[in-house]
PDB file of N, CA and C in Angstrom:
ATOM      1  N   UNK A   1      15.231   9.396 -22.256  1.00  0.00           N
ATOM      2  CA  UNK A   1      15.172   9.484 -20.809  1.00  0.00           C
ATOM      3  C   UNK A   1      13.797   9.971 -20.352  1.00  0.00           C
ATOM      4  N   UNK A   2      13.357  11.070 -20.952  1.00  0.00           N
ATOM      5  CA  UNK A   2      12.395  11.586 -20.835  1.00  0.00           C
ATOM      6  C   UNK A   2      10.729  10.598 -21.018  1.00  0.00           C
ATOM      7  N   UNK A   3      11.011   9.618 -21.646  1.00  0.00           N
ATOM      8  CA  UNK A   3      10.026   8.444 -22.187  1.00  0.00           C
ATOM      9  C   UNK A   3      10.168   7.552 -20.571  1.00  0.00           C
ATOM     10  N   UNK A   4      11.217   6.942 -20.335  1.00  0.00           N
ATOM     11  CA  UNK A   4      11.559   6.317 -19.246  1.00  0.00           C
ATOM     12  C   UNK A   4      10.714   7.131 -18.201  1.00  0.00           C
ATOM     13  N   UNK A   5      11.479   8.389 -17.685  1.00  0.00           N
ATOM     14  CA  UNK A   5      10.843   9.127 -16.235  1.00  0.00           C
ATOM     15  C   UNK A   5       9.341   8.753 -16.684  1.00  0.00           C
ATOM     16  N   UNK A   6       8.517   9.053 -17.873  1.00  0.00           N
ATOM     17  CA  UNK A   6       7.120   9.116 -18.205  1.00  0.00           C
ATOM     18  C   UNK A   6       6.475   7.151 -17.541  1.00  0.00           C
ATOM     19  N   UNK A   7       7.196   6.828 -17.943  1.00  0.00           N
ATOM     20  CA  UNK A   7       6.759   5.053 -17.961  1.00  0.00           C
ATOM     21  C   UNK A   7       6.830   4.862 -16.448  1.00  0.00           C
ATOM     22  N   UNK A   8       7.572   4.971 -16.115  1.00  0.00           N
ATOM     23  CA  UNK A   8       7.612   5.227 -14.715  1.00  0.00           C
ATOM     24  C   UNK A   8       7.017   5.730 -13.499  1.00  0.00           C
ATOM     25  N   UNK A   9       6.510   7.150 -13.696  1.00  0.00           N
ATOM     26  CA  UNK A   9       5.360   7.499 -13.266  1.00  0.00           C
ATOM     27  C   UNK A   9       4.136   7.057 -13.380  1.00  0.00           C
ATOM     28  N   UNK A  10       3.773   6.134 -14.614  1.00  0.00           N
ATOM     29  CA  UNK A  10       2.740   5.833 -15.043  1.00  0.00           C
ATOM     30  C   UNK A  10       2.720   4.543 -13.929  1.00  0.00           C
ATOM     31  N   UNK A  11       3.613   3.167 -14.486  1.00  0.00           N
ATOM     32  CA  UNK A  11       3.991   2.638 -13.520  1.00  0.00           C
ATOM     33  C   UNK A  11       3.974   3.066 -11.873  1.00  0.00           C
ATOM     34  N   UNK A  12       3.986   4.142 -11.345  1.00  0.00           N
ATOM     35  CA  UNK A  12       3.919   4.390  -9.826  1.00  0.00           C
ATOM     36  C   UNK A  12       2.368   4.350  -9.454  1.00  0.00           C
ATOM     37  N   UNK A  13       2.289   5.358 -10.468  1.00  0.00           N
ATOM     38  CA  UNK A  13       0.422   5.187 -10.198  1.00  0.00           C
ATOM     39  C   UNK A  13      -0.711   4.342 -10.691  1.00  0.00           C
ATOM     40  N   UNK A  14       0.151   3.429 -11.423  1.00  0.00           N
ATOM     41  CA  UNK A  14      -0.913   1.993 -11.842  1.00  0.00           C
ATOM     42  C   UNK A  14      -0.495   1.556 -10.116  1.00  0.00           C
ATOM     43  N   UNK A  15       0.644   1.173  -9.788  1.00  0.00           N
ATOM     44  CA  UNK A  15       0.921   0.777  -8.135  1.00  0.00           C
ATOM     45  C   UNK A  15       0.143   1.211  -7.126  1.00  0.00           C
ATOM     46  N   UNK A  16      -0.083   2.549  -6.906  1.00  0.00           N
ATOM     47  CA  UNK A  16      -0.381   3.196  -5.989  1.00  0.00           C
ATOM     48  C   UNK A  16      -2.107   2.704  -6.106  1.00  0.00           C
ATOM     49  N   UNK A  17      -2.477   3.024  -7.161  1.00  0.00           N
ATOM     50  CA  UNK A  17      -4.348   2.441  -7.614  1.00  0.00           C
ATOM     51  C   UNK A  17      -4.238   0.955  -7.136  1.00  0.00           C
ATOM     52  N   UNK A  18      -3.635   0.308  -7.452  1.00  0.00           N
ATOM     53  CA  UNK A  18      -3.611  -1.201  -6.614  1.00  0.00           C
ATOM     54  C   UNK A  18      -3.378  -1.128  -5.632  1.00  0.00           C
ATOM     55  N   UNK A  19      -2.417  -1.041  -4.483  1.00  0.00           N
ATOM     56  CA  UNK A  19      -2.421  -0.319  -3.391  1.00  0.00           C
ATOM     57  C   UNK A  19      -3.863  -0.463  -2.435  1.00  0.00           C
ATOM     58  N   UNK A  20      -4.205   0.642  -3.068  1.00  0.00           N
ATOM     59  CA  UNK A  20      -5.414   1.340  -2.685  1.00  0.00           C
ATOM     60  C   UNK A  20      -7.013   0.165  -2.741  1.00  0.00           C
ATOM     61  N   UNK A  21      -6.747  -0.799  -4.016  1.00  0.00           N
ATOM     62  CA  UNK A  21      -7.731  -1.645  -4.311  1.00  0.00           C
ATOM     63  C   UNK A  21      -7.576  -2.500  -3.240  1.00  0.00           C
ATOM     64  N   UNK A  22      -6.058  -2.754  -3.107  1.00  0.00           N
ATOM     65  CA  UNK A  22      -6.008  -3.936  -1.836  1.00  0.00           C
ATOM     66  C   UNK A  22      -6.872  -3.416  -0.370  1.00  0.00           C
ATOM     67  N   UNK A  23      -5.875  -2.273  -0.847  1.00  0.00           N
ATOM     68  CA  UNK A  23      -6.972  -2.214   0.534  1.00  0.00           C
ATOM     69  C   UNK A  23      -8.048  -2.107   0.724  1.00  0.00           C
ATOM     70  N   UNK A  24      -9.086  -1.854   0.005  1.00  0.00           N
ATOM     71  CA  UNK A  24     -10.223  -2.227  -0.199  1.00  0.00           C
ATOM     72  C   UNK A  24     -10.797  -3.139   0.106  1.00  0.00           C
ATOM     73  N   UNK A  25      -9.807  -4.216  -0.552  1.00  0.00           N
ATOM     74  CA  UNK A  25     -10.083  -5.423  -0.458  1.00  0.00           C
ATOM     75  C   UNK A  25     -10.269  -5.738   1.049  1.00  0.00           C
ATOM     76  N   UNK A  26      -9.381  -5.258   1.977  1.00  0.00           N
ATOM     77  CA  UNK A  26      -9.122  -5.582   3.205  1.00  0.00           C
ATOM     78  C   UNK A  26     -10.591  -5.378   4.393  1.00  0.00           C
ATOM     79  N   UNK A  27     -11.129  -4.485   3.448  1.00  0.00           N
ATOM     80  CA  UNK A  27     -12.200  -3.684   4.512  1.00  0.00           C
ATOM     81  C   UNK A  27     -13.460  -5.030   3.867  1.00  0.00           C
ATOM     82  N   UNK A  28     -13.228  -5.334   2.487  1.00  0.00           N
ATOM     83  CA  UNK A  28     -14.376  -6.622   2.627  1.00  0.00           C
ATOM     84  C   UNK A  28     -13.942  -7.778   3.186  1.00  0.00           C
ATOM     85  N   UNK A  29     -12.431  -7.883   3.554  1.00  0.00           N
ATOM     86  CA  UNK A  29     -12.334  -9.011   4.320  1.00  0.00           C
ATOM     87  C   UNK A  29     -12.762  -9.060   5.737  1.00  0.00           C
ATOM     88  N   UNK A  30     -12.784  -7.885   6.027  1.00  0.00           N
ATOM     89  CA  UNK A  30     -13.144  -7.191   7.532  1.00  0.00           C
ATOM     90  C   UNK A  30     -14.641  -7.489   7.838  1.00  0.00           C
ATOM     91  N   UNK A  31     -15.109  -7.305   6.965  1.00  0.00           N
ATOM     92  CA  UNK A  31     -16.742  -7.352   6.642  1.00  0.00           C
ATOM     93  C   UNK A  31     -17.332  -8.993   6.641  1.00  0.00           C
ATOM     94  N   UNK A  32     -16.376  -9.717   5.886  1.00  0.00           N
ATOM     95  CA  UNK A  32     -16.506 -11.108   5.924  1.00  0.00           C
ATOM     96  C   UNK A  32     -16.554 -11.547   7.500  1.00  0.00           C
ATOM     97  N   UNK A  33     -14.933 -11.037   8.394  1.00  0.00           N
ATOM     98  CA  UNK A  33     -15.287 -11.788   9.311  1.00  0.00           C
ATOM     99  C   UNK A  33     -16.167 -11.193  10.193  1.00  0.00           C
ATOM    100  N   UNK A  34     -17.053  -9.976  10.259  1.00  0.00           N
ATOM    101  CA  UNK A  34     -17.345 -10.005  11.459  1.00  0.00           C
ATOM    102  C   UNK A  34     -18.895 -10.272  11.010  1.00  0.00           C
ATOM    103  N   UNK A  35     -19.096  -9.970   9.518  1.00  0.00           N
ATOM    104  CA  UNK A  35     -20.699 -10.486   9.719  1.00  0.00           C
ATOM    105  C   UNK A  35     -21.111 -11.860   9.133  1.00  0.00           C
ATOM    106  N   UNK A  36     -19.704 -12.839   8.706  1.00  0.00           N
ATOM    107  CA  UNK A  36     -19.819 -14.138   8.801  1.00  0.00           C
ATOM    108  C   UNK A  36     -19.436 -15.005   9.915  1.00  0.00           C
ATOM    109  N   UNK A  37     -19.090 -14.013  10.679  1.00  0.00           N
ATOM    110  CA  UNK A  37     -18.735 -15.257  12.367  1.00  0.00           C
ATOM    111  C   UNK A  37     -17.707 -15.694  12.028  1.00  0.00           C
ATOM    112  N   UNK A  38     -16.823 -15.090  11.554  1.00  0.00           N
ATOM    113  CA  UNK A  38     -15.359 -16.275  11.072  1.00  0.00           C
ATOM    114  C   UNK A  38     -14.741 -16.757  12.416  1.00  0.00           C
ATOM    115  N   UNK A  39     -15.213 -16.017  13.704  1.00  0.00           N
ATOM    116  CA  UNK A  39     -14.319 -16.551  15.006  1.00  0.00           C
ATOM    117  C   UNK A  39     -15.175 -18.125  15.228  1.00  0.00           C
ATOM    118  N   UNK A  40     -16.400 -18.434  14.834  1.00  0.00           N
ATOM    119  CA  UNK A  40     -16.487 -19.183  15.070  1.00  0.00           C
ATOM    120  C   UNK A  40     -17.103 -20.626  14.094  1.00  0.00           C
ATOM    121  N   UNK A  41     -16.218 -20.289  12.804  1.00  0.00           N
ATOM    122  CA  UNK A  41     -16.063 -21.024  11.573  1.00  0.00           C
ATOM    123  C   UNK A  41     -15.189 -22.359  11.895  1.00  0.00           C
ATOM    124  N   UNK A  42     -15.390 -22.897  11.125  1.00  0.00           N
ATOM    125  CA  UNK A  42     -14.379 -24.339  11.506  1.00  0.00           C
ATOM    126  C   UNK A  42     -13.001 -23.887  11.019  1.00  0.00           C
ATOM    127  N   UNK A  43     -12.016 -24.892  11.349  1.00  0.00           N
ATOM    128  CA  UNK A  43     -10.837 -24.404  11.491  1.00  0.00           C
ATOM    129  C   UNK A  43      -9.934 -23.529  10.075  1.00  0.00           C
ATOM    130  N   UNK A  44     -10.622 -24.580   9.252  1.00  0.00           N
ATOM    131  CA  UNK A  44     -10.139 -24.673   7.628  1.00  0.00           C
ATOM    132  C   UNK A  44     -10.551 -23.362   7.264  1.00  0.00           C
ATOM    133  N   UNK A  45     -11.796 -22.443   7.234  1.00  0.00           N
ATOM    134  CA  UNK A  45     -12.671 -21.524   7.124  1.00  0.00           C
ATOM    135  C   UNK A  45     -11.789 -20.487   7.780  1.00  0.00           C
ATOM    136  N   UNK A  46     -11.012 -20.357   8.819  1.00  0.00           N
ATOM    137  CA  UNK A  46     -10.316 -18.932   9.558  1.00  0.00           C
ATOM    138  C   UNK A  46      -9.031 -19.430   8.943  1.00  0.00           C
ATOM    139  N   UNK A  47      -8.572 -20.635   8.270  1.00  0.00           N
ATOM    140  CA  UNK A  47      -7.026 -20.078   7.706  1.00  0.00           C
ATOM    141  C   UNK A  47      -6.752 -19.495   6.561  1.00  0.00           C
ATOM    142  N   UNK A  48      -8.188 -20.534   5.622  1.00  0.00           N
ATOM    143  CA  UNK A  48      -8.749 -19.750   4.501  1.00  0.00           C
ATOM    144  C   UNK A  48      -8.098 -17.948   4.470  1.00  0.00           C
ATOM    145  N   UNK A  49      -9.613 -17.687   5.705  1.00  0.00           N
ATOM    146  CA  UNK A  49      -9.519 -15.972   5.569  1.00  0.00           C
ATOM    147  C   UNK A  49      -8.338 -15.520   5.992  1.00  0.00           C
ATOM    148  N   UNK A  50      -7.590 -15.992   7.367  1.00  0.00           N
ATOM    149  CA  UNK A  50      -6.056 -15.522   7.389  1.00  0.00           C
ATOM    150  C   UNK A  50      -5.621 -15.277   6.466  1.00  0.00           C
ATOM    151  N   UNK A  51      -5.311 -16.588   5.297  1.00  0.00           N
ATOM    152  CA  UNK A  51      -4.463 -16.563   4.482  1.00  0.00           C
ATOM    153  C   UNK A  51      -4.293 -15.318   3.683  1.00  0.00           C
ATOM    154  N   UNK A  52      -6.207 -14.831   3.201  1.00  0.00           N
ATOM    155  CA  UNK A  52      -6.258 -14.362   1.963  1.00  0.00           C
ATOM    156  C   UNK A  52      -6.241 -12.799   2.742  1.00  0.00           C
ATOM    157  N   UNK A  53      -6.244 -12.595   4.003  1.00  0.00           N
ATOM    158  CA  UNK A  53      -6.025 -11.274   4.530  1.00  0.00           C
ATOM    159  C   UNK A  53      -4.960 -10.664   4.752  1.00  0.00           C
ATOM    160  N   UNK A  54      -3.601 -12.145   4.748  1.00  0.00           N
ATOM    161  CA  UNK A  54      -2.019 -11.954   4.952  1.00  0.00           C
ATOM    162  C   UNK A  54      -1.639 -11.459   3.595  1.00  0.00           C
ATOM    163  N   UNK A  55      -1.867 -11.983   3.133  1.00  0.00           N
ATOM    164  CA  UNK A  55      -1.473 -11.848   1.194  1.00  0.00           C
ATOM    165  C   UNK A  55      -1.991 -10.808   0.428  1.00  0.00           C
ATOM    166  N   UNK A  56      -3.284 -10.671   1.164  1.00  0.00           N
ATOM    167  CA  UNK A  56      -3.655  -9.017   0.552  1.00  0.00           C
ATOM    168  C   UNK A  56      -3.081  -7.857   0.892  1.00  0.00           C
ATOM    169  N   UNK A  57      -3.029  -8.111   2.219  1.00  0.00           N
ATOM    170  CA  UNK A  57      -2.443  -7.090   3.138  1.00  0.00           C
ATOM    171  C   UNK A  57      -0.849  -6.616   2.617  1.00  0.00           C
ATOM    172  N   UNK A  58       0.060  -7.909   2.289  1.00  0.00           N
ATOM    173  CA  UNK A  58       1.319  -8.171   1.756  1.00  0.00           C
ATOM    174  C   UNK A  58       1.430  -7.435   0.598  1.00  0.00           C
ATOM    175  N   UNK A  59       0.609  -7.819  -0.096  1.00  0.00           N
ATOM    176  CA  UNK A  59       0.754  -7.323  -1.885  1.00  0.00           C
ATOM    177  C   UNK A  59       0.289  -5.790  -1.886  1.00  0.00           C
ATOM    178  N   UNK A  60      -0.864  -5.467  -1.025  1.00  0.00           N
ATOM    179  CA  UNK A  60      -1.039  -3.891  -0.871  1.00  0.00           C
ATOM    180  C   UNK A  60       0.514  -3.150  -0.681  1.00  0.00           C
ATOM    181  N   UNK A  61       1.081  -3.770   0.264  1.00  0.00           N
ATOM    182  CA  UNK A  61       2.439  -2.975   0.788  1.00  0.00           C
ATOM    183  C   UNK A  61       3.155  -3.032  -0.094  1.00  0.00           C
ATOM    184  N   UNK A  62       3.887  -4.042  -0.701  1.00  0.00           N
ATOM    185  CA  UNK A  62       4.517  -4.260  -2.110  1.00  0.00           C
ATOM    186  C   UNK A  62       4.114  -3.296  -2.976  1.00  0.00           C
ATOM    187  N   UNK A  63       3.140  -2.906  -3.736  1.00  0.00           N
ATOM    188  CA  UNK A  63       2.496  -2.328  -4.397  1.00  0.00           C
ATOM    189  C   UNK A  63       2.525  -0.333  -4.527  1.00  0.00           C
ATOM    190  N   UNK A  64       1.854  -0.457  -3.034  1.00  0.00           N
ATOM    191  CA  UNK A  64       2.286   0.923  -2.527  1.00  0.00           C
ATOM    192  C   UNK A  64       3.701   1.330  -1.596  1.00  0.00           C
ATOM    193  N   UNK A  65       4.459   0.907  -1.734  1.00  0.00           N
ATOM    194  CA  UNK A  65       5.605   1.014  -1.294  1.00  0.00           C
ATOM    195  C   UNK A  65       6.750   1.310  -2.815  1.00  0.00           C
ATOM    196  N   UNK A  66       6.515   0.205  -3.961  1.00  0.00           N
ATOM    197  CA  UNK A  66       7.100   0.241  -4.647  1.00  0.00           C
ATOM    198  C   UNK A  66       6.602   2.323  -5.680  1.00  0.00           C
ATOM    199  N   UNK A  67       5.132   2.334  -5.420  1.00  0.00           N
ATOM    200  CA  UNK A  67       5.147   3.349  -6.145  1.00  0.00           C
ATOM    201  C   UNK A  67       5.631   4.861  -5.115  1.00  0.00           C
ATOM    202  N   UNK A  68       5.724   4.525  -4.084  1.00  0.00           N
ATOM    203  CA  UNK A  68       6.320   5.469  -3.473  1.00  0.00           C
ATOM    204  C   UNK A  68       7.807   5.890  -3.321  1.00  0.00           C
ATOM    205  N   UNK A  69       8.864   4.431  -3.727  1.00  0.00           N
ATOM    206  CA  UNK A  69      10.190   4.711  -4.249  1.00  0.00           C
ATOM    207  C   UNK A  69       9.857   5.383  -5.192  1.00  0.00           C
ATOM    208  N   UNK A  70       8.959   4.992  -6.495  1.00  0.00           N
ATOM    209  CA  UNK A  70       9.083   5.857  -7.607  1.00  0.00           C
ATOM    210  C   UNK A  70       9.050   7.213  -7.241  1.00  0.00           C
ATOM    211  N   UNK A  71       7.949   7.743  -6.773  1.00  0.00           N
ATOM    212  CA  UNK A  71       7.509   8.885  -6.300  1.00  0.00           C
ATOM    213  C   UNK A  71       8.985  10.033  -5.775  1.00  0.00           C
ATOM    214  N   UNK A  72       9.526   9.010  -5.061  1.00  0.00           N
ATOM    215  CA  UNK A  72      10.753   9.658  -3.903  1.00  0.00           C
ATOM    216  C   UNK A  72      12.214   9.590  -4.711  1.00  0.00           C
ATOM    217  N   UNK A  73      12.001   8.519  -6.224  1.00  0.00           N
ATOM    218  CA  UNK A  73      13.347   8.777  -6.988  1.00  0.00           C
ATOM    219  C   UNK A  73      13.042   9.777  -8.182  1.00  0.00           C
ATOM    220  N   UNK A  74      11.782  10.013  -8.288  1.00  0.00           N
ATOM    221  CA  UNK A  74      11.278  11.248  -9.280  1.00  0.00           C
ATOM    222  C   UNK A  74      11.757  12.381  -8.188  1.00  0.00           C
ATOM    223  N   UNK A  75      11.870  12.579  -7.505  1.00  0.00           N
ATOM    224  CA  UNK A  75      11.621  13.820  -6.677  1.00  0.00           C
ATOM    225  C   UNK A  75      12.958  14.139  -6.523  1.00  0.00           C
ATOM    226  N   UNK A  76      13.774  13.167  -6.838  1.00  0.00           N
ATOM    227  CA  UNK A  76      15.123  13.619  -6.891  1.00  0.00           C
ATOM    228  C   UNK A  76      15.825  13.346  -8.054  1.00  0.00           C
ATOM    229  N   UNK A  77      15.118  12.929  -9.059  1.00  0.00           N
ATOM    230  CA  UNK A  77      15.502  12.974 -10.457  1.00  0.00           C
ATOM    231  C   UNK A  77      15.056  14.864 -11.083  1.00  0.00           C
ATOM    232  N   UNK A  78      14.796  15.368 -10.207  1.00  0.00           N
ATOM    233  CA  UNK A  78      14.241  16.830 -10.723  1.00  0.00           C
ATOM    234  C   UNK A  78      15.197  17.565 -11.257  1.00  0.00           C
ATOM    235  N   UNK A  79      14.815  18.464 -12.538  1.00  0.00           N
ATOM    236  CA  UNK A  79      16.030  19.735 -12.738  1.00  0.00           C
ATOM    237  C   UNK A  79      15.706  20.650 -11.589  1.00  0.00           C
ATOM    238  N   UNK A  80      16.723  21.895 -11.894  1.00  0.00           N
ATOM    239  CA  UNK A  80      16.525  22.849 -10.788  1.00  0.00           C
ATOM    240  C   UNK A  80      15.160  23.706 -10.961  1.00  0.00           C
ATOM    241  N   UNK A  81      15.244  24.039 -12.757  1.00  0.00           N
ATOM    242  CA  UNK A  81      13.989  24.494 -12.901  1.00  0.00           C
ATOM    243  C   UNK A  81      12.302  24.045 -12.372  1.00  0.00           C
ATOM    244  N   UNK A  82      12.230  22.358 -12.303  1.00  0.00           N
ATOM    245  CA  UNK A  82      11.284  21.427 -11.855  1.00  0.00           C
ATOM    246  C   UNK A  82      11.598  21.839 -10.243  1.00  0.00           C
ATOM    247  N   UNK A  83      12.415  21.775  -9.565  1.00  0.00           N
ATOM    248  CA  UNK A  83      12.277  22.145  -8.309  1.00  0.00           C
ATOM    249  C   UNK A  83      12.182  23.873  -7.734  1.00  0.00           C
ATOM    250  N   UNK A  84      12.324  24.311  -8.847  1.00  0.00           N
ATOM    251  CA  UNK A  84      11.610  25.816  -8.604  1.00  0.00           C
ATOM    252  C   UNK A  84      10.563  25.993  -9.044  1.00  0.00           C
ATOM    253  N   UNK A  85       9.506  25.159  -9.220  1.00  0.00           N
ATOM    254  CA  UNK A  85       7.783  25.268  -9.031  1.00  0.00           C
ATOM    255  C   UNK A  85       7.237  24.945  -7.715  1.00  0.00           C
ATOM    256  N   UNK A  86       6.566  25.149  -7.848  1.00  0.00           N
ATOM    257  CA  UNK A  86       5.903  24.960  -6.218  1.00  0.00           C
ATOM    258  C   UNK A  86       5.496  23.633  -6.077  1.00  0.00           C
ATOM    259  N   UNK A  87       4.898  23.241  -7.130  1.00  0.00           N
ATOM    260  CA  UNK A  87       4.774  21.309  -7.459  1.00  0.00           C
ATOM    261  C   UNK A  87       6.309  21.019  -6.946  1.00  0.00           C
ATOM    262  N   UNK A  88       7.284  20.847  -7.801  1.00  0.00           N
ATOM    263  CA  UNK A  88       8.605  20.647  -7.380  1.00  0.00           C
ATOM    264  C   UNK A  88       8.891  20.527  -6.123  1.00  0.00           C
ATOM    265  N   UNK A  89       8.818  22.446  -5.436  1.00  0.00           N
ATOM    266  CA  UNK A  89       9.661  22.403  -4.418  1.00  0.00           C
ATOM    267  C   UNK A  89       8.691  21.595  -3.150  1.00  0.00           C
ATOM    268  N   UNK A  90       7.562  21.111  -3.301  1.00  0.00           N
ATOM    269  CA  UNK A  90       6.943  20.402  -2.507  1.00  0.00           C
ATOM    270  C   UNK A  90       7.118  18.714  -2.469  1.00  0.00           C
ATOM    271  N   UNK A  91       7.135  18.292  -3.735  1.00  0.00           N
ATOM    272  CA  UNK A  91       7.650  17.124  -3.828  1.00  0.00           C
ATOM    273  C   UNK A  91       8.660  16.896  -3.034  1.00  0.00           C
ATOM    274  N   UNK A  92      10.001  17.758  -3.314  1.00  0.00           N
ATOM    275  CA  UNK A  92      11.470  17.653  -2.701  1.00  0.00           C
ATOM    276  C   UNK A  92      10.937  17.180  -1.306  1.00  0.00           C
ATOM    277  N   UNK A  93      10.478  17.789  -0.278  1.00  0.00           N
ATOM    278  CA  UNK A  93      10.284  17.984   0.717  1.00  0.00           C
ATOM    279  C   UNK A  93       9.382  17.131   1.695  1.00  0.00           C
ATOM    280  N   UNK A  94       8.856  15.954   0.601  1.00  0.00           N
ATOM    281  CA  UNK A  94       7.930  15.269   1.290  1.00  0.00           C
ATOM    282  C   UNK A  94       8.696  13.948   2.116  1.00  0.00           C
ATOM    283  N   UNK A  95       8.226  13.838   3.155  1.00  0.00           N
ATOM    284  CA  UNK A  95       8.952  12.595   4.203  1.00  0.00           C
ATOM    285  C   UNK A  95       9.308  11.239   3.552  1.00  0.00           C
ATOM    286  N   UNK A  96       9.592  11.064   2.200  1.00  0.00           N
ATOM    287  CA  UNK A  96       8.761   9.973   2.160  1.00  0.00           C
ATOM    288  C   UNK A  96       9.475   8.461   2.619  1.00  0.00           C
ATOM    289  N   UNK A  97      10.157   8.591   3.609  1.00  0.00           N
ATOM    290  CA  UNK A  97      10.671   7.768   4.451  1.00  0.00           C
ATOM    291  C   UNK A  97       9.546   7.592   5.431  1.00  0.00           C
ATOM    292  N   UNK A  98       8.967   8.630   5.978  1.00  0.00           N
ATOM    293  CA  UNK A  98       7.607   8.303   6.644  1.00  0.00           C
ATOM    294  C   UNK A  98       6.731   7.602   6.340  1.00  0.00           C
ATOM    295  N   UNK A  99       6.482   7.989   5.019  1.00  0.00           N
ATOM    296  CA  UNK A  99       5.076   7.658   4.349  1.00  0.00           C
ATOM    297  C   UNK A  99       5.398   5.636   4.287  1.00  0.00           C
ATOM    298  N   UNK A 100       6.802   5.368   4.074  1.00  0.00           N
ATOM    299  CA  UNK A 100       7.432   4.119   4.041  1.00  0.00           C
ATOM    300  C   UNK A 100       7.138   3.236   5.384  1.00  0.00           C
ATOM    301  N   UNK A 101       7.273   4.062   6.687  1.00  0.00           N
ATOM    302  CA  UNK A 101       7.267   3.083   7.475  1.00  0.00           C
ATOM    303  C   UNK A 101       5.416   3.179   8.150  1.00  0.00           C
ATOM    304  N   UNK A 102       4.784   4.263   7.718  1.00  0.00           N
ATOM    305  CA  UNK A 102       3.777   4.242   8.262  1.00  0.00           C
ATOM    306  C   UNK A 102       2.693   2.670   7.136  1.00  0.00           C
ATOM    307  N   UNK A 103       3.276   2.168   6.128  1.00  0.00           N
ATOM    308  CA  UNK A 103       2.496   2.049   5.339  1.00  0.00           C
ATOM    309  C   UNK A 103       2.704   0.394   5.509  1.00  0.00           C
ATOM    310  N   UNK A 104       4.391   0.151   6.399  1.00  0.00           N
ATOM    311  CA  UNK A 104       4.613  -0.864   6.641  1.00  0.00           C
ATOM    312  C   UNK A 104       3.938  -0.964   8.102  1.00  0.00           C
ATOM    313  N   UNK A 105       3.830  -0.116   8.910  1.00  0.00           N
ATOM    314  CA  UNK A 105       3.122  -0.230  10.326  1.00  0.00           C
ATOM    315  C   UNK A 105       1.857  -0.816   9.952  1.00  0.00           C
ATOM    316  N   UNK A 106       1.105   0.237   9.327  1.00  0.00           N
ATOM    317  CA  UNK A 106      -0.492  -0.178   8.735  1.00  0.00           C
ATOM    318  C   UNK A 106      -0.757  -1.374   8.354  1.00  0.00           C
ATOM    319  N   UNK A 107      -0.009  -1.784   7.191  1.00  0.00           N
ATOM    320  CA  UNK A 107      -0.172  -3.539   7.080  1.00  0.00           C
ATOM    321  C   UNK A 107       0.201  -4.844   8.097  1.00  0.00           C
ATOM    322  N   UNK A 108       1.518  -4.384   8.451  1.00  0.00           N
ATOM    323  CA  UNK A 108       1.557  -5.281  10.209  1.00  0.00           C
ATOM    324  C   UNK A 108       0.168  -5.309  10.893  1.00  0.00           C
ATOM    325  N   UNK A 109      -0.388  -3.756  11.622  1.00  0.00           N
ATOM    326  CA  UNK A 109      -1.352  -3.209  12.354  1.00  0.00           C
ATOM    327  C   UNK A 109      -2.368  -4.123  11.574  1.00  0.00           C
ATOM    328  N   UNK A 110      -2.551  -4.702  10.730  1.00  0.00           N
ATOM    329  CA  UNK A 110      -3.561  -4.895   9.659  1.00  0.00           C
ATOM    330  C   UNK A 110      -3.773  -6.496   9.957  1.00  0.00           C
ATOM    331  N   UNK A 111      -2.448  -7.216   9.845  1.00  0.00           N
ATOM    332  CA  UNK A 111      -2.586  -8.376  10.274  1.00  0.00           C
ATOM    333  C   UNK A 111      -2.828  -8.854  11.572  1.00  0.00           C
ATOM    334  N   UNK A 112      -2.360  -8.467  12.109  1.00  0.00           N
ATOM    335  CA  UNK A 112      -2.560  -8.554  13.623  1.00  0.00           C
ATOM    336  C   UNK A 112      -3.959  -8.400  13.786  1.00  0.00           C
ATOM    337  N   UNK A 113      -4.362  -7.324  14.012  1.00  0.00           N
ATOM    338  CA  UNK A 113      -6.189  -7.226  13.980  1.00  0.00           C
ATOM    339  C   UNK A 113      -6.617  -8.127  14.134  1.00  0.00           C
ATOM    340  N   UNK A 114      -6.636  -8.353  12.539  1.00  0.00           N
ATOM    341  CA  UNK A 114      -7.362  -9.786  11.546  1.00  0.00           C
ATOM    342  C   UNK A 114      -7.162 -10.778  12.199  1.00  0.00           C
ATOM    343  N   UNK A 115      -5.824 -11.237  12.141  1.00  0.00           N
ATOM    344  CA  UNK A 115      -5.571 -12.096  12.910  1.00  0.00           C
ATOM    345  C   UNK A 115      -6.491 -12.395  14.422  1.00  0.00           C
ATOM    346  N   UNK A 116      -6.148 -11.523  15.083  1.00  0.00           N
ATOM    347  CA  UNK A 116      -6.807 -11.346  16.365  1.00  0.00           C
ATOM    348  C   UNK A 116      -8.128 -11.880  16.540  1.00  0.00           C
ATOM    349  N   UNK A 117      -8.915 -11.229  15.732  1.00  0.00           N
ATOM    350  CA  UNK A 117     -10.125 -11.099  15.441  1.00  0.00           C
ATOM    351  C   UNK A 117     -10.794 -12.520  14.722  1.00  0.00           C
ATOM    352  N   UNK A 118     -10.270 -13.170  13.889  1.00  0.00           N
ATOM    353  CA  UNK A 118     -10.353 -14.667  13.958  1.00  0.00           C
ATOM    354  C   UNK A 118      -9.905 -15.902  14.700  1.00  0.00           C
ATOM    355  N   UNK A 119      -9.066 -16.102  15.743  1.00  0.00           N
ATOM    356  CA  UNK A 119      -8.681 -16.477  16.749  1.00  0.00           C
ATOM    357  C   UNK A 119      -9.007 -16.132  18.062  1.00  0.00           C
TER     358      UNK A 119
END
């Protein structure tokens, strides 16, 4: 069991590092359109970048969403002893229903922009 919880965590935070790359990614897509003129690229050229800004944006959320279940089923996979550390009793306590919908707002918020912003 103890091998599992380990693989798992590992797994959350290989997620969470991708996540994070996507979004990265997002800020050079950002960069593409505004200092390649994508508003005023031919048509093929702004679905292109749509596309690859929907799908990044998509797979970021996937990614960091999935390592944040992990995160939020570790936190309640705890003994009592693990939740009487201060690591522990902080984990317990974190929103992470918040952290869920803010991360789905952000990527919506994300497309839209983009979107916007090439059209």
């Amino acid at each position: 069991m103890e091998e599992f919880k380990n693989r798992q965590g590992a797994n959350a935070r290989v997620n969470m590092v991708l996540g994070a790359v996507y979004q990265i990614a997002i800020v050079a897509i950002v960069a593409v359109i505004v200092f390649a003129d994508i508003a005023r690229a031919s048509d093929s050229t702004k679905r292109l970048v749509a596309f690859i800004a929907i799908m990044t944006s998509v797979t970021s959320w996937i990614f960091t969403s999935n390592a944040l279940l992990v995160f939020q089923n570790d936190s309640k996979d705890m003994t009592a002893a693990e939740k009487g550390t201060a690591l522990g009793s902080s984990e317990v306590k974190q929103p992470w229903l918040v952290y869920q919908i803010y991360v789905l707002a952000l990527t919506v918020a994300t497309i839209v922009f983009i979107l916007t912003s090439i059209y």
